[in-house]
N, C-alpha and C. Protein backbone atom coordinates (compact mmCIF):
# COMPACT_ATOMS: atom_id res chain seq x y z
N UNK A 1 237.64 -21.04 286.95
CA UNK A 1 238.26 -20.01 286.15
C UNK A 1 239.77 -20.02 286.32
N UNK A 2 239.95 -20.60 287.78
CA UNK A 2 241.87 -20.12 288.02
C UNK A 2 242.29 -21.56 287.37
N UNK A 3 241.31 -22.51 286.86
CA UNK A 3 242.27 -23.79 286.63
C UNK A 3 242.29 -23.46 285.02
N UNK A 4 241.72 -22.76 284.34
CA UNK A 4 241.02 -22.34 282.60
C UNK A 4 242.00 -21.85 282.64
N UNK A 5 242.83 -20.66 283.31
CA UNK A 5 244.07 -19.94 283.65
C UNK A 5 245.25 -20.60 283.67
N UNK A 6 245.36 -21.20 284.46
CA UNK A 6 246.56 -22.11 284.67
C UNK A 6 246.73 -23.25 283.75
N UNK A 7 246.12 -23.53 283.01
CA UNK A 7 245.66 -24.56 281.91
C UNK A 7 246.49 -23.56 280.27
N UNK A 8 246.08 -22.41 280.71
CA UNK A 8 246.20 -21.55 279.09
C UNK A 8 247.93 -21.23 279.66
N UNK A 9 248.36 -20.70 280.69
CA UNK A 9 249.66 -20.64 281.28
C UNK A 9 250.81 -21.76 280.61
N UNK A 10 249.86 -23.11 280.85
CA UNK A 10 250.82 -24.13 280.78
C UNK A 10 251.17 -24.28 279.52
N UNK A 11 250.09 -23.75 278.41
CA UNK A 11 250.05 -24.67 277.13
C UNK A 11 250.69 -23.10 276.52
N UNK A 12 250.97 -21.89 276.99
CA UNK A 12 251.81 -21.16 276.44
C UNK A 12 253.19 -21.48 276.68
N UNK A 13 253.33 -22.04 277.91
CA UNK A 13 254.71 -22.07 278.23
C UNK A 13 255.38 -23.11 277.77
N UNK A 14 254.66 -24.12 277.20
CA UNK A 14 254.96 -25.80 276.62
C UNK A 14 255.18 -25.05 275.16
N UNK A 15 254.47 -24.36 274.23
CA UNK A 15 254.65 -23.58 272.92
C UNK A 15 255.45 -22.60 272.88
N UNK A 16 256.46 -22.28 273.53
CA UNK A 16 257.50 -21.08 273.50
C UNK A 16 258.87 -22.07 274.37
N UNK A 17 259.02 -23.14 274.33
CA UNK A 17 260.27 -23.65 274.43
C UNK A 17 260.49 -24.18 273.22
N UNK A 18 261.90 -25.01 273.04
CA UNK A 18 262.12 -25.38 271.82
C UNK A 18 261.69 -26.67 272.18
N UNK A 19 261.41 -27.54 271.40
CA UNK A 19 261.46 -28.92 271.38
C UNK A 19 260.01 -29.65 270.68
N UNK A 20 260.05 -30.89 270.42
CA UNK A 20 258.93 -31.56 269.83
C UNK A 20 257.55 -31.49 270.75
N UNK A 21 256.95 -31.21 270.72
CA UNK A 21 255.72 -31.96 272.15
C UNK A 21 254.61 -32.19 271.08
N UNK A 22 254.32 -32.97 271.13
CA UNK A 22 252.58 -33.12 271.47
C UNK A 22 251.11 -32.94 272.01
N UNK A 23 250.79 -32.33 271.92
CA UNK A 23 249.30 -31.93 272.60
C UNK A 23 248.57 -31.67 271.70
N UNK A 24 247.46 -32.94 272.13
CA UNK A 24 246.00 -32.81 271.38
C UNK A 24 244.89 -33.13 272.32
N UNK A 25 243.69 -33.17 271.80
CA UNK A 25 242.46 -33.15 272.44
C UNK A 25 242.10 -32.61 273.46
N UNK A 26 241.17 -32.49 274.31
CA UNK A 26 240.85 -31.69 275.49
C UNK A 26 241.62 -31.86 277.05
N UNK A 27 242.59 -31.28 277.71
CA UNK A 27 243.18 -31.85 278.55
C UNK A 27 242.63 -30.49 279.36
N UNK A 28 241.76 -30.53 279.74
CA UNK A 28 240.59 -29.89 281.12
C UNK A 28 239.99 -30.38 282.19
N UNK A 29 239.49 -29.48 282.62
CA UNK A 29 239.17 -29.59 283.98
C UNK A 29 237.97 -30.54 283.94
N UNK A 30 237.39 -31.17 283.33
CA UNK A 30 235.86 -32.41 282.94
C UNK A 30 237.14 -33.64 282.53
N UNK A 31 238.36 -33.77 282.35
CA UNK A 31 238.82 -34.88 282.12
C UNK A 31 239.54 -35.50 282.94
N UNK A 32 239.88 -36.68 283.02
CA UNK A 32 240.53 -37.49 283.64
C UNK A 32 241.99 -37.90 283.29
N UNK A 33 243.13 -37.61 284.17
CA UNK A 33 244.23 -38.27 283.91
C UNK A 33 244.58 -39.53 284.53
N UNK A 34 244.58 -40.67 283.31
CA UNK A 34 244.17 -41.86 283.33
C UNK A 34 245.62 -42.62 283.85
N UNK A 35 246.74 -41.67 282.94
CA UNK A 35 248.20 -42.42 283.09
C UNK A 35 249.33 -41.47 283.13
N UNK A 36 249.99 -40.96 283.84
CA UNK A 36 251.13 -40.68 283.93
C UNK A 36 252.84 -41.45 283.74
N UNK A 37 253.44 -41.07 282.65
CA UNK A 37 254.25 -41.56 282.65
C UNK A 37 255.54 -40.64 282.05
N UNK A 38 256.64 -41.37 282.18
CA UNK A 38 257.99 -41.03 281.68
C UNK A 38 258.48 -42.16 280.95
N UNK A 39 259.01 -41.40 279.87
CA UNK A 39 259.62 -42.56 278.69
C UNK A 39 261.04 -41.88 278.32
N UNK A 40 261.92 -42.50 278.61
CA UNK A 40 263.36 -42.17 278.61
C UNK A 40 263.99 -43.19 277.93
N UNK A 41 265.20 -42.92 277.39
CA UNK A 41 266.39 -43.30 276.46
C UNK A 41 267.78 -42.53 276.75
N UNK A 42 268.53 -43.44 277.01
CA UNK A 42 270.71 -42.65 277.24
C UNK A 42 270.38 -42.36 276.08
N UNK A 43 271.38 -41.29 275.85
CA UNK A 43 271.81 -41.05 274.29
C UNK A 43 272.90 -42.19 274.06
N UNK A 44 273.46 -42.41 272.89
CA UNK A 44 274.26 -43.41 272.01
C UNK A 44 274.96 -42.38 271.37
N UNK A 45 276.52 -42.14 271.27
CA UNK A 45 277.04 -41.91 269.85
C UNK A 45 276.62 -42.39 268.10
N UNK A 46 276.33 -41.32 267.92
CA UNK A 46 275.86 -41.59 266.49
C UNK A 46 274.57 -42.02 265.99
N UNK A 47 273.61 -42.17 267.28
CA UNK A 47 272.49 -43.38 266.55
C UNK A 47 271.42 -42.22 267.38
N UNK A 48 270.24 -42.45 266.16
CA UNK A 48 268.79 -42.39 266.73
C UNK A 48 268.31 -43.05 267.77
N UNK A 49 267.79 -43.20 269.11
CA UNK A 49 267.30 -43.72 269.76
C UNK A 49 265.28 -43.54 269.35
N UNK A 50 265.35 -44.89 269.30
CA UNK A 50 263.89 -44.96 269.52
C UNK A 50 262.93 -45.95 270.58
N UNK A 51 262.05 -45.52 271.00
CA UNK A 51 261.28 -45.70 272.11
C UNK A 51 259.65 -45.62 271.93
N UNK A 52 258.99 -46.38 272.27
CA UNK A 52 257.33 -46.89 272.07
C UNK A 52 256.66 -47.00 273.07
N UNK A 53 255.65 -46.37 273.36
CA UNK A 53 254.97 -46.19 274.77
C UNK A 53 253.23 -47.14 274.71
N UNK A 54 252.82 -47.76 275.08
CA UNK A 54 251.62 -48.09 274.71
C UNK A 54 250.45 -48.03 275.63
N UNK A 55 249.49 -47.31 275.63
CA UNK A 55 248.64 -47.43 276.82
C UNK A 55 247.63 -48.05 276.22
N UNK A 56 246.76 -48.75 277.33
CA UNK A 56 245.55 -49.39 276.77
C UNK A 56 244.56 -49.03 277.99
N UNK A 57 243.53 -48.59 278.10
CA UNK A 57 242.60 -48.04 279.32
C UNK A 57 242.00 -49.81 279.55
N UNK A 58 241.61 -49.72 280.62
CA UNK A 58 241.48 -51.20 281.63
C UNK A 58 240.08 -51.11 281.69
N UNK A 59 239.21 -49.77 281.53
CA UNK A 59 238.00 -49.47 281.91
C UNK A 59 237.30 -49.08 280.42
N UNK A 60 238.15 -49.62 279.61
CA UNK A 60 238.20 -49.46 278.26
C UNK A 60 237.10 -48.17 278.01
N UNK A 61 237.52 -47.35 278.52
CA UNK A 61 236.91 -45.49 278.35
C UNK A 61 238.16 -45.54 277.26
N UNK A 62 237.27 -44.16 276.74
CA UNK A 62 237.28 -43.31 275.47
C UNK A 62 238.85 -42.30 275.30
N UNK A 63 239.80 -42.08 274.94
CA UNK A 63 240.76 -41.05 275.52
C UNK A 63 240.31 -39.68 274.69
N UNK A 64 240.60 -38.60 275.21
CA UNK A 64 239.99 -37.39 274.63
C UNK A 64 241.33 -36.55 275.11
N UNK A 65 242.22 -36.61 275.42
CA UNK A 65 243.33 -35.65 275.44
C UNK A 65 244.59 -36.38 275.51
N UNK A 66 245.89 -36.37 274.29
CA UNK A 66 247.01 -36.48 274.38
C UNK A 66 248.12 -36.11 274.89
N UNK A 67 249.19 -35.73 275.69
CA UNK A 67 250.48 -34.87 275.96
C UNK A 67 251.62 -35.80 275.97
N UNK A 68 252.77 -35.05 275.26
CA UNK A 68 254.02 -35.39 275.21
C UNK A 68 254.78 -34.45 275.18
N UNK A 69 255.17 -34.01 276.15
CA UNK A 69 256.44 -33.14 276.51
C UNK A 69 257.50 -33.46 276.62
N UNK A 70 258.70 -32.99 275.64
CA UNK A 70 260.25 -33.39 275.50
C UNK A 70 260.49 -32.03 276.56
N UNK A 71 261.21 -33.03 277.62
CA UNK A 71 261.51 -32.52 278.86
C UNK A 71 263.19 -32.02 278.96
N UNK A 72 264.19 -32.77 277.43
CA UNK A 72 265.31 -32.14 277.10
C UNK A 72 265.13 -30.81 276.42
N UNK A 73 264.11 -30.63 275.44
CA UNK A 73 263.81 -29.43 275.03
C UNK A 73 264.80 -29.39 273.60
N UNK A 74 264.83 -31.16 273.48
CA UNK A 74 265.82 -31.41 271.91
C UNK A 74 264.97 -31.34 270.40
N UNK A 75 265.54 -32.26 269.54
CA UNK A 75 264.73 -32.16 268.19
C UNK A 75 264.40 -33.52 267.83
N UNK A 76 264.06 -34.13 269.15
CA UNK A 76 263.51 -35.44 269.16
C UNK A 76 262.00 -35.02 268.74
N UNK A 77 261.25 -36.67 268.31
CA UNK A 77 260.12 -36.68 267.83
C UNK A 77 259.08 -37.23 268.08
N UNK A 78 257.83 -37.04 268.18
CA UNK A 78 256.71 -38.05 268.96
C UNK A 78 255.93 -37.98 268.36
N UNK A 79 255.46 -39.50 267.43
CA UNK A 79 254.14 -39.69 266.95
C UNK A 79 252.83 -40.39 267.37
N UNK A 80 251.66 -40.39 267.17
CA UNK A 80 251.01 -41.15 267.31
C UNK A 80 250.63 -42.62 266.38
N UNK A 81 250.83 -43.49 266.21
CA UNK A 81 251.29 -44.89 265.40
C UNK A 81 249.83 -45.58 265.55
N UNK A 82 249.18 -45.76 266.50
CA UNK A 82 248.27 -46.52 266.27
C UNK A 82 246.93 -46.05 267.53
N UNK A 83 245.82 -45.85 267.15
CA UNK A 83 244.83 -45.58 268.34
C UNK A 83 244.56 -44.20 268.53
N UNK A 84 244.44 -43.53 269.12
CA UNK A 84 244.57 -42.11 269.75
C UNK A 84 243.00 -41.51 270.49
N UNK A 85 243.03 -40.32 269.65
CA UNK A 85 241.48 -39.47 270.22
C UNK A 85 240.16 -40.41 270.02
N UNK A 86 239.22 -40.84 270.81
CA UNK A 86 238.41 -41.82 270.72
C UNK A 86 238.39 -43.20 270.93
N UNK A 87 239.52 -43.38 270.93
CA UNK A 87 239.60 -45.04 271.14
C UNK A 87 240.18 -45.30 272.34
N UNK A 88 239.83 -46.67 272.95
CA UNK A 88 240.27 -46.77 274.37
C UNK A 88 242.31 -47.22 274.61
N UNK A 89 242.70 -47.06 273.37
CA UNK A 89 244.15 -47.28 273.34
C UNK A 89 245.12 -46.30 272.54
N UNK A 90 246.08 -46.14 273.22
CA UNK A 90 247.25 -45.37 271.99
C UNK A 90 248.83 -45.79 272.14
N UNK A 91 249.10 -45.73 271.14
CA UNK A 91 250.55 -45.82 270.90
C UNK A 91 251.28 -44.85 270.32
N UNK A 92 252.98 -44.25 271.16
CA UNK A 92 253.52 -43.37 270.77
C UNK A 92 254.67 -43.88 270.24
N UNK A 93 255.39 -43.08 269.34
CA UNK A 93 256.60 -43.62 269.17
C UNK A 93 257.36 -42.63 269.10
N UNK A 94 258.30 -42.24 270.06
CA UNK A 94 259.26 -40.94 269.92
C UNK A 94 260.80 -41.52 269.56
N UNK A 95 261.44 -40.66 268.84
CA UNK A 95 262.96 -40.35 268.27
C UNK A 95 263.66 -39.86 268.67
N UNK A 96 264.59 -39.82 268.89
CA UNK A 96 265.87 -38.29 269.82
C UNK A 96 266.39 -38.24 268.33
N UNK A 97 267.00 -37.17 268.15
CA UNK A 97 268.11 -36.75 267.35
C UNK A 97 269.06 -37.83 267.45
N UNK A 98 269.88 -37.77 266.47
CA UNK A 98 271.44 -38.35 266.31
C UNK A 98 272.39 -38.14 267.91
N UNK A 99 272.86 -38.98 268.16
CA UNK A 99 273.80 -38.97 269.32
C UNK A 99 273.01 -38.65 270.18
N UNK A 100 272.27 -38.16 270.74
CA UNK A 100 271.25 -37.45 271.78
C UNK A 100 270.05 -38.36 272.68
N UNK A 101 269.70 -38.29 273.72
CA UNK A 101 268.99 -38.88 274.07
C UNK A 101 267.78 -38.38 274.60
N UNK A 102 266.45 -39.35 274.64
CA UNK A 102 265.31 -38.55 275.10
C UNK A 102 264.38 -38.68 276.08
N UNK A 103 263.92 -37.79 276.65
CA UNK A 103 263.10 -37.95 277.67
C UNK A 103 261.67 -36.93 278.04
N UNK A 104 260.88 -37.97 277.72
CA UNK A 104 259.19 -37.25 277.69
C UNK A 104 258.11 -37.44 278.84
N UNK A 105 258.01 -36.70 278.70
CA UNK A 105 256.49 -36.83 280.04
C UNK A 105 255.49 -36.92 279.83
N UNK A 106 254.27 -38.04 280.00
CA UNK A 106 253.50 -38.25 278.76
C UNK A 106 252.42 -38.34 279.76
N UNK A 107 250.95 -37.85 279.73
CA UNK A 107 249.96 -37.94 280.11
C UNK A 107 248.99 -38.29 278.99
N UNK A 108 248.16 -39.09 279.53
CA UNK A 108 246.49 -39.44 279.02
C UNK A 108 245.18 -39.60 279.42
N UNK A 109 244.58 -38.56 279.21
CA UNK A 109 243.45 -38.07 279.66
C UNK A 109 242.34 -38.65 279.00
N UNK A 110 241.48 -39.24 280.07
CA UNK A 110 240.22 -40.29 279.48
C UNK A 110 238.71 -39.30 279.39
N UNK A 111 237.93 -39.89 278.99
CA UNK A 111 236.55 -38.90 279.73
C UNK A 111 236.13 -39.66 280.65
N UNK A 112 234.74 -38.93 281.67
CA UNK A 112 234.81 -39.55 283.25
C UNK A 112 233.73 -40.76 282.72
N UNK A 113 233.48 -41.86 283.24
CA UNK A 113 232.95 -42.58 283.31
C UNK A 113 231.61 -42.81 284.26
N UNK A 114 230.72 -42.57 283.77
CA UNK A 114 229.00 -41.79 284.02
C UNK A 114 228.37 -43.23 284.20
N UNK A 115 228.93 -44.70 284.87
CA UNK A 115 227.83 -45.69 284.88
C UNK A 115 227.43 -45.89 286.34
């Protein structure tokens, strides 16, 4: 119950900052976080920075929860490009604003593996 709590905490407090994030599928207490990562970019005068993250599961399990948190809290952007909910791979592709640079915190949550 205190992790259902702290779970609804987080995903209010990720929806009342400014910035792009991402969150989809089930990221609970029955799932697995498969990959932790950070995907960063300097800012540039004048230019979009763009940046591509790719995970591929090794145990080729299923992914069932997305996160991408812009950790500047800018009007950078994060899509999903290829793979995602169900499949054992995904690819992100995030944007910073003009001149600006970006930096995301990206988790992927698998389901548990029952063999």
């Amino acid at each position: 119950m205190r992790l259902i709590l702290l779970v609804a905490v987080v995903l209010l407090a990720v929806c009342s900052v400014r910035g792009e994030h991402l969150v989809v599928g089930d990221i609970g207490p029955r799932t697995i976080l498969a990959k932790e990562a950070t995907a960063e970019y300097s800012a540039f005068p004048f230019m979009k920075r763009v940046k591509t993250f790719f995970y591929s599961d090794p145990r080729n399990r299923r992914i069932v929860g997305i996160q991408a948190i812009d950790m500047l809290h800018s009007k950078a952007s994060v899509n999903i490009t290829a793979g995602g909910l169900g499949q054992p791979f995904v690819n992100l592709r995030m944007k910073s604003e003009r001149g600006s640079g970006l930096q995301y915190s990206i988790g992927i949550y698998v389901s548990p593996d029952f063999h």
